[in-house]
Protein backbone atom coordinates (compact mmCIF):
# COMPACT_ATOMS: atom_id res chain seq x y z
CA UNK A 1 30.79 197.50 199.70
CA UNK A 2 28.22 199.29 202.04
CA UNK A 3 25.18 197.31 203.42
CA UNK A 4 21.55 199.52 203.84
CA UNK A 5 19.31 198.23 205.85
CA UNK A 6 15.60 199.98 206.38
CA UNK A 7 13.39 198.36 208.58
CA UNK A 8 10.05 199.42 208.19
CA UNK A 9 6.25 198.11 209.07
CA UNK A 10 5.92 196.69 205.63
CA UNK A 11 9.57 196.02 204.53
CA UNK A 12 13.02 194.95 205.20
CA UNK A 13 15.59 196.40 202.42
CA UNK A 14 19.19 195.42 202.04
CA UNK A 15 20.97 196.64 199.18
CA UNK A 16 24.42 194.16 199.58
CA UNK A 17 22.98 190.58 199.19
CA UNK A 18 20.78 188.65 197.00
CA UNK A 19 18.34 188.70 199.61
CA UNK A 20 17.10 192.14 199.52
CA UNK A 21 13.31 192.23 200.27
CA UNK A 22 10.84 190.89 202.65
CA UNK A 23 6.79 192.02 202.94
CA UNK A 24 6.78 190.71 206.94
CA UNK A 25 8.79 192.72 209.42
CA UNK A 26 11.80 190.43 210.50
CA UNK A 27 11.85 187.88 207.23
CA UNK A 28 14.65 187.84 204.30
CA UNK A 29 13.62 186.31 201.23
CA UNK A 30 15.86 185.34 198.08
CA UNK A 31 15.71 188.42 195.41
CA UNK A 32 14.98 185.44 192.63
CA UNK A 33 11.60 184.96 194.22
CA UNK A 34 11.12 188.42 195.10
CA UNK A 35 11.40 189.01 191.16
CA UNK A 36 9.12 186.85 190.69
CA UNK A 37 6.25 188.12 192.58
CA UNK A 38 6.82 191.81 192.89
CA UNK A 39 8.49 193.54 189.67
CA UNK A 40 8.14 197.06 190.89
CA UNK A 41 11.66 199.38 191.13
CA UNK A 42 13.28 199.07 193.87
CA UNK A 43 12.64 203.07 194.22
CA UNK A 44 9.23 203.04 193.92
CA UNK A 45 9.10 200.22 197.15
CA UNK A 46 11.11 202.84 198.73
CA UNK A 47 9.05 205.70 198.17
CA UNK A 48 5.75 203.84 198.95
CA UNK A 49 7.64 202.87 202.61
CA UNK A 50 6.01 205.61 204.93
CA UNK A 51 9.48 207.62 206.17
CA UNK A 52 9.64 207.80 210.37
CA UNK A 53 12.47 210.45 211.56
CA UNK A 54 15.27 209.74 213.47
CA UNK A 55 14.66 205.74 213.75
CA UNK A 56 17.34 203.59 214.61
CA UNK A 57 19.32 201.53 211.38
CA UNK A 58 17.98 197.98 212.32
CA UNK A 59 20.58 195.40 212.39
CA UNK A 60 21.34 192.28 209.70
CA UNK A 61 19.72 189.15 210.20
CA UNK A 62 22.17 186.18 211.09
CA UNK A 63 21.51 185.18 207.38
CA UNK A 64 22.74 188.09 206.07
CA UNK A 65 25.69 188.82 207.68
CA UNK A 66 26.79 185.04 207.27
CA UNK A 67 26.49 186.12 203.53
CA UNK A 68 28.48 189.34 203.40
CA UNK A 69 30.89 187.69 205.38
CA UNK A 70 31.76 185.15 202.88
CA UNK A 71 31.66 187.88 200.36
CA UNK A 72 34.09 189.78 201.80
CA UNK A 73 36.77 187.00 202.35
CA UNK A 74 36.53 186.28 198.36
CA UNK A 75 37.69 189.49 197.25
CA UNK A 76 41.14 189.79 196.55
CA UNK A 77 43.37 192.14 198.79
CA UNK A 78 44.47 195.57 197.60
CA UNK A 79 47.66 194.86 197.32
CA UNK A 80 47.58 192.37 194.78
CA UNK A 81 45.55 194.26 193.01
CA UNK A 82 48.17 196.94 192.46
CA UNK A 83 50.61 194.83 191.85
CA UNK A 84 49.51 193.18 189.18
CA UNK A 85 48.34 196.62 187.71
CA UNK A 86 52.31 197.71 188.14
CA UNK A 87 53.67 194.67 186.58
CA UNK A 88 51.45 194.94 183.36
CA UNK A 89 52.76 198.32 183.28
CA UNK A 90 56.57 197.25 183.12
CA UNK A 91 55.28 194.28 180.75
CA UNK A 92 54.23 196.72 178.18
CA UNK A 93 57.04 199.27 178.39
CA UNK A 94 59.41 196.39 177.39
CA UNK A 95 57.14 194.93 175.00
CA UNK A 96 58.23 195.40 171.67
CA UNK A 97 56.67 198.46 168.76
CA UNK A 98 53.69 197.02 167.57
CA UNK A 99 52.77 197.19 163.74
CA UNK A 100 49.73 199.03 164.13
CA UNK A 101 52.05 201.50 166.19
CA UNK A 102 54.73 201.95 163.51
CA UNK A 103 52.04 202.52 160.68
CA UNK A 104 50.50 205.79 162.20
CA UNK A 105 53.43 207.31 163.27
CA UNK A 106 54.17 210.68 162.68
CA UNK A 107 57.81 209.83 160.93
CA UNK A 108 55.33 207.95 158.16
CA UNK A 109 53.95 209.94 155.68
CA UNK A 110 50.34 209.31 154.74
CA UNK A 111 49.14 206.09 153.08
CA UNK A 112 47.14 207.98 150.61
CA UNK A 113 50.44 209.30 149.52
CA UNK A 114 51.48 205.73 148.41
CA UNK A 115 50.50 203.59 145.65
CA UNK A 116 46.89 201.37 146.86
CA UNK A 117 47.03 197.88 146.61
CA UNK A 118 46.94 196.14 143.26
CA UNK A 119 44.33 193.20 143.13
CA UNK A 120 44.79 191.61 139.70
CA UNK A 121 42.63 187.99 138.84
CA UNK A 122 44.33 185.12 138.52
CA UNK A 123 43.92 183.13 134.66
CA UNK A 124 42.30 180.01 135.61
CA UNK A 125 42.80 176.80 133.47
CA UNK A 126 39.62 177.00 131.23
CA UNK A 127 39.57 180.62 131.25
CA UNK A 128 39.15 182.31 127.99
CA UNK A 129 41.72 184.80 127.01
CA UNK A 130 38.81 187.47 125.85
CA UNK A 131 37.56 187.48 129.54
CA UNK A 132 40.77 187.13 131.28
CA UNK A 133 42.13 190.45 129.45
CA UNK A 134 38.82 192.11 130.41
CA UNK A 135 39.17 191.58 133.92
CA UNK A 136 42.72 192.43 134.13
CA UNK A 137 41.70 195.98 132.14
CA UNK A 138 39.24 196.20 134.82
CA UNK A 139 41.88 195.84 137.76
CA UNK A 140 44.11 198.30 136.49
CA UNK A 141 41.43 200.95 135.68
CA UNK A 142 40.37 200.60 139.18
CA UNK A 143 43.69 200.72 140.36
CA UNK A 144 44.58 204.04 138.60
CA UNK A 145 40.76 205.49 139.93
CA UNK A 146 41.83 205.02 143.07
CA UNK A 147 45.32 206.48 142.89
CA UNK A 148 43.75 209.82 140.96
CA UNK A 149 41.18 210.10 144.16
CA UNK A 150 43.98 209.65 146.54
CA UNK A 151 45.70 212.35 144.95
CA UNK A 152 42.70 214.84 145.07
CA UNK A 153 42.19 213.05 148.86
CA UNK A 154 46.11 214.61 149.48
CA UNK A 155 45.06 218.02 147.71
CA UNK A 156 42.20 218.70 150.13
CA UNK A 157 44.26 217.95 153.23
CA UNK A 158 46.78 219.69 152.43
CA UNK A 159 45.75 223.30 151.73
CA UNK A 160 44.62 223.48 156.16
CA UNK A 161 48.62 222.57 156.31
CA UNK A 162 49.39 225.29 153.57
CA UNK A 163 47.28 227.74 155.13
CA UNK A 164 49.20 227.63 158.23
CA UNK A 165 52.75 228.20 156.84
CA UNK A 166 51.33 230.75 154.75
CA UNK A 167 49.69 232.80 157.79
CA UNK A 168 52.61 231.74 160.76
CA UNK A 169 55.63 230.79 158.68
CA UNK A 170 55.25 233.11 155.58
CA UNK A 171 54.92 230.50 153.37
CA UNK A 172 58.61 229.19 153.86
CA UNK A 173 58.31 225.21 154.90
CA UNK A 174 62.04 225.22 155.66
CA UNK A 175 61.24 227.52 158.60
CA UNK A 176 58.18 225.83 159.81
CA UNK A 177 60.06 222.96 159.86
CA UNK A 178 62.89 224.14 161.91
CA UNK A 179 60.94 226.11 164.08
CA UNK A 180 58.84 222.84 165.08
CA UNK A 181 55.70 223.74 162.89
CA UNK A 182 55.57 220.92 160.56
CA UNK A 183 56.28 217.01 161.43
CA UNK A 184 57.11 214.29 158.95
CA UNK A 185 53.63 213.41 157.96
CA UNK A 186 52.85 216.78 156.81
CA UNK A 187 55.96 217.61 155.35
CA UNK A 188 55.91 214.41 153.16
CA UNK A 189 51.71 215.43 152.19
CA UNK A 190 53.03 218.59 151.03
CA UNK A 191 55.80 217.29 149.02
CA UNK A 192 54.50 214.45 147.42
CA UNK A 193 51.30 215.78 146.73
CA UNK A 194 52.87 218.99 144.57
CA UNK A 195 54.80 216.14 142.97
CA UNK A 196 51.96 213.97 141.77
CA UNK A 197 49.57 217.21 141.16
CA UNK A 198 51.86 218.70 138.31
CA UNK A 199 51.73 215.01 136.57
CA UNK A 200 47.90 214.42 136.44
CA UNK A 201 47.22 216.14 133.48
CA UNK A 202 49.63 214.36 131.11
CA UNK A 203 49.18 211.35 133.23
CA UNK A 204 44.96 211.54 132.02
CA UNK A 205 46.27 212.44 128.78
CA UNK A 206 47.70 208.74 128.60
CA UNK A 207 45.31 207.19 130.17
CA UNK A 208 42.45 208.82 128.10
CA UNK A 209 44.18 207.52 124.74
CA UNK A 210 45.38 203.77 125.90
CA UNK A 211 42.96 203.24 128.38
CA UNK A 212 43.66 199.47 129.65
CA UNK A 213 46.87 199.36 127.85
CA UNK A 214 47.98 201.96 130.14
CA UNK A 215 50.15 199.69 132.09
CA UNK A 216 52.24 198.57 128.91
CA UNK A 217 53.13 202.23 128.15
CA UNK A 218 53.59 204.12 131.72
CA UNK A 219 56.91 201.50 131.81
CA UNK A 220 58.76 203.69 129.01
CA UNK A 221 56.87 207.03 130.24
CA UNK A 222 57.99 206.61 134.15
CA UNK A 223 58.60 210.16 135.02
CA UNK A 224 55.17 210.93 134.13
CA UNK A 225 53.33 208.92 136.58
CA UNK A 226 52.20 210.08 139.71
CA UNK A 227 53.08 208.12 142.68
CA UNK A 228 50.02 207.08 143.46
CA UNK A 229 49.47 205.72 140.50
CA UNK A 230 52.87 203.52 139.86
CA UNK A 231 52.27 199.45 139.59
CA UNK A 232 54.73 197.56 141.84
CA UNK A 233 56.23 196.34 138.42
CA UNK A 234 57.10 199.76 137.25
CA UNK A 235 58.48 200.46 140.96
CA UNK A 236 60.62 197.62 140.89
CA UNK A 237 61.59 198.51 137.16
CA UNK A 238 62.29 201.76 138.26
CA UNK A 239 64.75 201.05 141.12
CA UNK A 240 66.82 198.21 138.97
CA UNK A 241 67.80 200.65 136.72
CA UNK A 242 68.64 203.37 138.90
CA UNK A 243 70.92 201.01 140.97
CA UNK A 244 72.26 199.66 137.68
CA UNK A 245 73.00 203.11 137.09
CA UNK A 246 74.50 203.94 140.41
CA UNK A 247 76.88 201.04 140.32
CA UNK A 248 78.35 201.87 137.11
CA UNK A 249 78.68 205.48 138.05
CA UNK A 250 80.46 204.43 141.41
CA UNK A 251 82.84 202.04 139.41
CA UNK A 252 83.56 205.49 136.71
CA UNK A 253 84.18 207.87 139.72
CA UNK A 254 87.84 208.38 140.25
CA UNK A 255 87.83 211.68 142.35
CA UNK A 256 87.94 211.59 146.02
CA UNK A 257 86.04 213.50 148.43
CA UNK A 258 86.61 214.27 152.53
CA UNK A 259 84.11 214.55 154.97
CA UNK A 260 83.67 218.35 154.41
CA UNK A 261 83.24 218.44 150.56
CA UNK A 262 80.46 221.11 149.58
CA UNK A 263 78.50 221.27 146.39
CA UNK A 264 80.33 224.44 145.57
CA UNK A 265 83.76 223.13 145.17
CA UNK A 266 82.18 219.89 143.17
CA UNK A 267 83.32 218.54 139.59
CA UNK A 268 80.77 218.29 136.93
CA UNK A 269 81.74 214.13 136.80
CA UNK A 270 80.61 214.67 140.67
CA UNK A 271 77.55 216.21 140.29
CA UNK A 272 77.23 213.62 137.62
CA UNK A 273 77.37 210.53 139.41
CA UNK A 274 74.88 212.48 141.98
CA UNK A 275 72.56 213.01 139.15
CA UNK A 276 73.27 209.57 137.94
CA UNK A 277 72.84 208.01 141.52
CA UNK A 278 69.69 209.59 142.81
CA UNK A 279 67.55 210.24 139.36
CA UNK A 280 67.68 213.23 139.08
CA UNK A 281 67.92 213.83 135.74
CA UNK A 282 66.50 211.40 132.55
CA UNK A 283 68.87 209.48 130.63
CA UNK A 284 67.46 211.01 127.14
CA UNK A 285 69.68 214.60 128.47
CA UNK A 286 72.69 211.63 128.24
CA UNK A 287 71.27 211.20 124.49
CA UNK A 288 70.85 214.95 123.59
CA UNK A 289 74.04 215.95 124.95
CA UNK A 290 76.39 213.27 123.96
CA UNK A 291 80.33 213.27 124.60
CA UNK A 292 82.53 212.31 127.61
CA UNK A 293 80.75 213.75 129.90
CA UNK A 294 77.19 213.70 129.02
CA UNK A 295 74.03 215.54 130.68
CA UNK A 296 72.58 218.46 131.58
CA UNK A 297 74.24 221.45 131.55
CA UNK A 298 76.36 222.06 134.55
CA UNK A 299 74.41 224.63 135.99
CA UNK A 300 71.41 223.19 136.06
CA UNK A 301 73.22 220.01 137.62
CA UNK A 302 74.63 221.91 140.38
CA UNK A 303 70.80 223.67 140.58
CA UNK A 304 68.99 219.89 141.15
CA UNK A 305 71.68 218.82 143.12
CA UNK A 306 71.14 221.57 145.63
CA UNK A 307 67.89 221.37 145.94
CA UNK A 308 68.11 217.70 146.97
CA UNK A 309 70.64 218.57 149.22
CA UNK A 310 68.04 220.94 151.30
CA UNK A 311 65.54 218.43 151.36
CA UNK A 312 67.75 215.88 152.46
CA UNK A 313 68.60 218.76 155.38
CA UNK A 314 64.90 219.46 156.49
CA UNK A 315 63.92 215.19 156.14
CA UNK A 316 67.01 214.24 158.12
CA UNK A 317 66.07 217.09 160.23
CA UNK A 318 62.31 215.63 161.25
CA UNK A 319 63.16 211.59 161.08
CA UNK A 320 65.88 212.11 164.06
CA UNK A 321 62.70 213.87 165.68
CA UNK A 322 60.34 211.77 165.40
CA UNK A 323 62.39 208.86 166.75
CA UNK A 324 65.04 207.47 164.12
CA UNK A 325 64.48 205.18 161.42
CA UNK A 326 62.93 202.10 163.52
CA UNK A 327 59.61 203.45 163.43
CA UNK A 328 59.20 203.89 159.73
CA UNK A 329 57.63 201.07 158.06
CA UNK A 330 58.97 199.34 154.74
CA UNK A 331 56.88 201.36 152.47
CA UNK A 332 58.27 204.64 153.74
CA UNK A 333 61.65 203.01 154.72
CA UNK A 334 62.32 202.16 151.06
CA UNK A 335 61.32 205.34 149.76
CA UNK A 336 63.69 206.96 152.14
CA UNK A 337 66.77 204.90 151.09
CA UNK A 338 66.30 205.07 147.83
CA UNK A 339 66.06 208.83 147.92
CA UNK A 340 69.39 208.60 149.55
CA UNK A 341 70.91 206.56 147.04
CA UNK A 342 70.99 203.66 148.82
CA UNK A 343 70.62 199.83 147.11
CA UNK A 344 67.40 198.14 148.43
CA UNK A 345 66.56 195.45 146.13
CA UNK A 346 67.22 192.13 147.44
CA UNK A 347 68.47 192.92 151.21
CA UNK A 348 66.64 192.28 153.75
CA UNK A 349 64.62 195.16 155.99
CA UNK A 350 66.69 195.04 158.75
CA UNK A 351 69.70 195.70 156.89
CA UNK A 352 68.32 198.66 155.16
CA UNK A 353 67.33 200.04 158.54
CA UNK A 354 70.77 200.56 159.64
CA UNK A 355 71.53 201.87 156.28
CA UNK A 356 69.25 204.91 156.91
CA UNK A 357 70.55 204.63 160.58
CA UNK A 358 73.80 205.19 159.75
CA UNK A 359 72.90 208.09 157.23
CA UNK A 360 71.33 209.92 159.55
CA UNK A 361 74.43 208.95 162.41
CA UNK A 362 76.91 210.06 159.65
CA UNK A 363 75.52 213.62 158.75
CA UNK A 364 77.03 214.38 162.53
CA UNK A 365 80.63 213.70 161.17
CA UNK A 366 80.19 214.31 157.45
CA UNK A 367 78.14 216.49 154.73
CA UNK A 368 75.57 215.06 152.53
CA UNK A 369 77.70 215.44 149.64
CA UNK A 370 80.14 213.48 150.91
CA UNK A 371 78.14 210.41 151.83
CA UNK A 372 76.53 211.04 148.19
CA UNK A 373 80.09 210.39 146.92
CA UNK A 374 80.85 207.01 149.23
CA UNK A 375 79.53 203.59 149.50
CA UNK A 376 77.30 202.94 152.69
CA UNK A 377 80.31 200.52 154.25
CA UNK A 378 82.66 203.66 154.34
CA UNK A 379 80.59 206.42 155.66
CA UNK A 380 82.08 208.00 159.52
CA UNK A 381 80.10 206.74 162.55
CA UNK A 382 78.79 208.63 164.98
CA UNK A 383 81.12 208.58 168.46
């Protein structure tokens, strides 16, 4: 810190200590009683101070150098002022990922893509049923008001992201996303939002005609429910069966496969238990086309099947470079596994982490359709 000191025949300045002005020539007085008396700007004392060229810088009273001496010595050194500044450094590069961290990162899609949280009342004891009902009608109907604005929310950001694969990528998102012009968060905006857009209108249909009772019938009409707009109960609902589904599947599959099976050189009970595993098809084709092997044509199998297979290609492809499965949160996590056919009910996160972990490690040594085909405790690691 600098010290200025103007001597003048009306003033003595100094612009380092408390005591900063005097009226007599030669005096120091405490700036609290200066303050006190005079409360005109420090500048304004300056320029009223007539200006004398070339005078000599008068020198600090006893007083005040006894003062900034004192100062001085209670400032801490330099040097342990950078070292603490380096040691905070190394404190936070070991530190741990922070929530708040793991929620906006780029390998997460966007939370408007995901269903808003359900806040339903609680019946109290003397609550009457008539008013209960009412305000549990009320909950849902906001519930579903706010998934239908997400979803026009996820419309309007996505046609700047549209735009720009259109003009740069002609309209192909497989190339913008190998050629590094899409991350994670986008690509997972532009998917799920065509998925919940085509579902809106027989989604209002519903909801026009059963109003609060919509929760009671989107449990049998599943497939026709946005994402947004899916109650944790039908989510959970959802996944028991499909892993029900999976595990009898898995226990009916009797063909092996290697490491470098394709989809072309699949069986139809293959592309089955695929279909079966991942949900890719309704079980009402299993009612309309009975017999051993019931379903969907095999065609159209092999036609689902593929296209699953290229999104699993470009996904894989953008989680390994955004950083790997440990900075996904459980939300998106979940999703992911269950996508991949892998069980999540009932294990804990962690578990499922390395699940995905070892997905994405596997696809080095083996093709999709071969993990497909496997349990999670037999897939190849990654030397």
């Amino acid at each position: 810190m600098t010290t200025l000191i103007l001597r003048s025949p009306r003033c003595l300045i100094s612009t380092s200590s408390p005591y900063q002005l005097s009226l007599r020539p030669g005096t120091v007085r405490h700036a609290t009683t200066l303050q006190k008396k005079h409360q005109q700007p420090l500048k304004a004392v300056l320029k009223s101070a007539p200006a004398k060229p070339q005078q000599k810088q008068a020198l600090p009273s006893k007083q005040v150098q006894k003062y900034l001496t004192s100062a001085k010595q209670s400032l801490p050194p330099k040097s342990t002022i950078l070292v603490n500044s380096a040691s905070k450094q190394r404190i936070d590069a070991l530190s741990p990922i922070s929530d708040s961290a793991i929620s906006t990162h780029s390998v997460n899609g966007p939370t408007t893509t995901l269903p808003a949280p359900l806040d339903l009342p609680v019946r109290q004891a003397n609550q009457a049923l008539f008013k209960y009902l009412f305000k549990l009608g009320k909950g849902y109907a906001g519930f579903y008001k706010t998934g239908v604005k997400n979803i026009w929310n996820n419309y309007k950001a996505a046609l700047p992201i549209q735009d720009r694969v259109k003009q740069k990528y002609k309209g192909s998102i497989s190339i913008a996303v190998r050629e590094g012009g899409l991350n994670r968060q986008e690509f997972q905006l532009l998917r799920r939002n065509w998925h919940d857009i085509r579902r809106v209108p027989v989604f209002g249909i519903v909801f026009m005609i059963c109003g609060e009772f919509t929760p009671l019938v989107v449990l049998a009409l599943s497939n026709v429910v946005p994402w947004t707009c899916r109650i944790p109960k039908q989510i959970k609902g959802d996944r028991q069966k499909l892993e029900e589904r999976r595990k009898i599947s898995f226990r009916n599959l009797t063909l092996p496969s290697t490491a470098a099976t394709k989809i072309d050189s699949l069986q139809r009970v293959q592309l089955l238990h695929i279909s079966w595993s991942l949900g890719l098809s309704s079980r009402i084709w299993d009612w309309l086309f009975p017999g051993k092997l019931p379903g969907l044509p095999t065609a159209i199998l092999k036609s689902r099947v593929r296209q699953q297979l290229d999104y699993f290609e470009l996904d894989d492809l953008l989680i390994n470079k955004a950083g790997g499965a440990k900075y996904m949160n459980e939300g998106e996590l979940l999703m992911a596994c269950v996508e991949r056919g892998i069980d999540v009910l009932g294990r804990p996160v962690e578990q499922i982490r390395n699940d995905l972990s070892n997905w994405l490690q596997a696809k080095h040594k083996a093709t999709a359709e071969h993990l497909l085909l496997t349990r999670p405790s037999v897939w190849p690691s990654k030397s």
